[in-house]
Protein backbone atom coordinates (compact mmCIF):
# COMPACT_ATOMS: atom_id res chain seq x y z
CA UNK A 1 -23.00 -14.22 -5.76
CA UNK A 2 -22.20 -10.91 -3.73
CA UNK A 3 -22.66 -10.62 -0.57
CA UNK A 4 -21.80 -7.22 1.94
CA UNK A 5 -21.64 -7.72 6.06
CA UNK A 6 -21.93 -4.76 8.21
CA UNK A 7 -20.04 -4.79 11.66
CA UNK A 8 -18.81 -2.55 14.16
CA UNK A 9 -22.46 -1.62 15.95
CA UNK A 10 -23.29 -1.78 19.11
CA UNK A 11 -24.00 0.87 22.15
CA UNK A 12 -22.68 4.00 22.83
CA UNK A 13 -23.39 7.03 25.15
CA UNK A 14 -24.44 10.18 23.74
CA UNK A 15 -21.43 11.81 22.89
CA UNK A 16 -19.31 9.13 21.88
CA UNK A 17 -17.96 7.39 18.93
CA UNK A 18 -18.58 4.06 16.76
CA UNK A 19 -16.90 2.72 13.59
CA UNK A 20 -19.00 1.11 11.27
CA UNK A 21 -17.06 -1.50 8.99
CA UNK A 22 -19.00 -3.28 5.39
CA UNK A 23 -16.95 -5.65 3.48
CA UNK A 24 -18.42 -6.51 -0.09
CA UNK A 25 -17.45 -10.30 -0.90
CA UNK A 26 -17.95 -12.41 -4.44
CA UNK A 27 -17.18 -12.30 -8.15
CA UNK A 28 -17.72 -8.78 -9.26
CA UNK A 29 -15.63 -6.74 -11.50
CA UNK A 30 -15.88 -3.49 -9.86
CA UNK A 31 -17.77 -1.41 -7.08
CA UNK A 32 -19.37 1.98 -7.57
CA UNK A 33 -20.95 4.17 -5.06
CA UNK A 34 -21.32 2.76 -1.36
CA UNK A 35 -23.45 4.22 1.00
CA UNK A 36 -25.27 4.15 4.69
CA UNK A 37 -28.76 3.90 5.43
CA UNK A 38 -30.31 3.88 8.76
CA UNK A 39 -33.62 2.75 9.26
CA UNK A 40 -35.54 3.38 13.12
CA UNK A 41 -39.08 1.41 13.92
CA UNK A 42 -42.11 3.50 11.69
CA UNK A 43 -39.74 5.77 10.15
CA UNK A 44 -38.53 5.93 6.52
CA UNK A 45 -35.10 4.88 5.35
CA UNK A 46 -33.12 7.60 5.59
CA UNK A 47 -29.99 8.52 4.17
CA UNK A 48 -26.81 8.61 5.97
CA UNK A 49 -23.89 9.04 3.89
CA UNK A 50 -22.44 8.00 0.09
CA UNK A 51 -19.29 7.71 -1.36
CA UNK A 52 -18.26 7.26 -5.22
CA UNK A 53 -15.82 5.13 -6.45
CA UNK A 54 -14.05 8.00 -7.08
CA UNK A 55 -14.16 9.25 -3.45
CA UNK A 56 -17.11 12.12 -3.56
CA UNK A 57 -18.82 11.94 -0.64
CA UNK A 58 -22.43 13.18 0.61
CA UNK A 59 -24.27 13.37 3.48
CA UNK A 60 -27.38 14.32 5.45
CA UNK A 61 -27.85 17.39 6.81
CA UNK A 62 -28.30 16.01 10.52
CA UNK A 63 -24.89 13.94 10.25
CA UNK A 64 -22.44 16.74 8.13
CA UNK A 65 -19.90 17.47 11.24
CA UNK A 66 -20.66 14.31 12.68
CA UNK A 67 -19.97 11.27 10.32
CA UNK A 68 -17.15 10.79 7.95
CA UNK A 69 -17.52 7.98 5.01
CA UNK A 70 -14.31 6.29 3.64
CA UNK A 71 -13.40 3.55 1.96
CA UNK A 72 -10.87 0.95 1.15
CA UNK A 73 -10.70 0.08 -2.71
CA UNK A 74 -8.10 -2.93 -2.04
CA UNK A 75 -10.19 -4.37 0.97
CA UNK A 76 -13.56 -3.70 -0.81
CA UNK A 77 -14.60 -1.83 2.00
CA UNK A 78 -17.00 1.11 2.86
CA UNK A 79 -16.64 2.68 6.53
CA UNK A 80 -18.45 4.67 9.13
CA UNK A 81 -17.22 6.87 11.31
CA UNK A 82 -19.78 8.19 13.81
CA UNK A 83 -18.53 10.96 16.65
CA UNK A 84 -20.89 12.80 18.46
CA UNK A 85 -23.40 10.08 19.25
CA UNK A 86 -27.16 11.36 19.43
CA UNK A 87 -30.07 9.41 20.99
CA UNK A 88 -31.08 10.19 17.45
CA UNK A 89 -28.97 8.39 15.85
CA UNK A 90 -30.33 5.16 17.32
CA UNK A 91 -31.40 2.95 14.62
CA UNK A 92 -30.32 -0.12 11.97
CA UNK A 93 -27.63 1.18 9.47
CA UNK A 94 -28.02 -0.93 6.23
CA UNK A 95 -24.53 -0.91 3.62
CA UNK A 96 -25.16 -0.54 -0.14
CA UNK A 97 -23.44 -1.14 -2.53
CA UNK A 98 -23.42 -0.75 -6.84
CA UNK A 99 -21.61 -3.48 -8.24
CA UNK A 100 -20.76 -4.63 -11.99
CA UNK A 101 -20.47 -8.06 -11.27
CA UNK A 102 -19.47 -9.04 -14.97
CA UNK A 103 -19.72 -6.96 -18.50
CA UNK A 104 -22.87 -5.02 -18.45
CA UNK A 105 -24.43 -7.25 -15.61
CA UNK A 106 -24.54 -5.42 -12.45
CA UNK A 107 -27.25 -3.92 -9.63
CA UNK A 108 -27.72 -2.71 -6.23
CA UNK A 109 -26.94 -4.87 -3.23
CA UNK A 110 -28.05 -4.36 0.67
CA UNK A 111 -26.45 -5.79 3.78
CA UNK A 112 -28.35 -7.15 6.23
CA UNK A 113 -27.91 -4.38 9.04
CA UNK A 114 -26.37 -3.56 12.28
CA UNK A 115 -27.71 -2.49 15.13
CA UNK A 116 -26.79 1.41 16.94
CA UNK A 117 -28.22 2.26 20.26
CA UNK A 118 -26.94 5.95 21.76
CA UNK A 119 -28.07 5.79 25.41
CA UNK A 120 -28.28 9.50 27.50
């Protein structure tokens, strides 16, 4: 089984900075693209941020400037970094992840979500 944990949300003031952290965990042979999400009370999922395997990146419109995505191959790892904090920005940012968890067997995972709140 795979599993991915988002941490590193929590509240900031507008203007300021979080670091979001998701850790993919199980048997899998390899990970492909990562990626954000963020997800606010009856809006769509939107879109944050992606990042191949071998490190192309995109991003929103709203959060280019803003938001870098990185990872961490060794740690199975996909980051966050959010500067420039909006009220915006408040909402649930979901992980995702495209694993091949054995020869030809593989799929798109979600983590559960953490939780960003930008006060004024």
């Amino acid at each position: 089984q795979v599993q991915l944990v988002e941490s590193g949300g929590g509240l900031a003031q507008a203007g300021g900075s979080l670091r979001l952290s998701c850790a993919a965990s199980g048997r899998f042979f390899s990970i492909n693209t990562m990626g954000w999400y963020r997800q606010t009370p009856g809006k769509q999922r939107e879109l944050v941020a992606r990042i191949t395997s071998g490190g192309s990146t995109t991003y929103a419109d709203s959060m280019k400037g803003r938001f870098t995505i990185s990872r961490d191959n060794a740690k199975n790892t996909v980051y966050l970094q959010m500067n420039n904090l909006k009220p915006e920005d408040t909402a649930v940012y979901y992980c995702t992840a495209a694993l091949l968890e054995r020869f030809g067997v593989g799929g798109d995972y979600w983590g559960q979500g953490t939780q960003v709140t930008v006060s004024s």
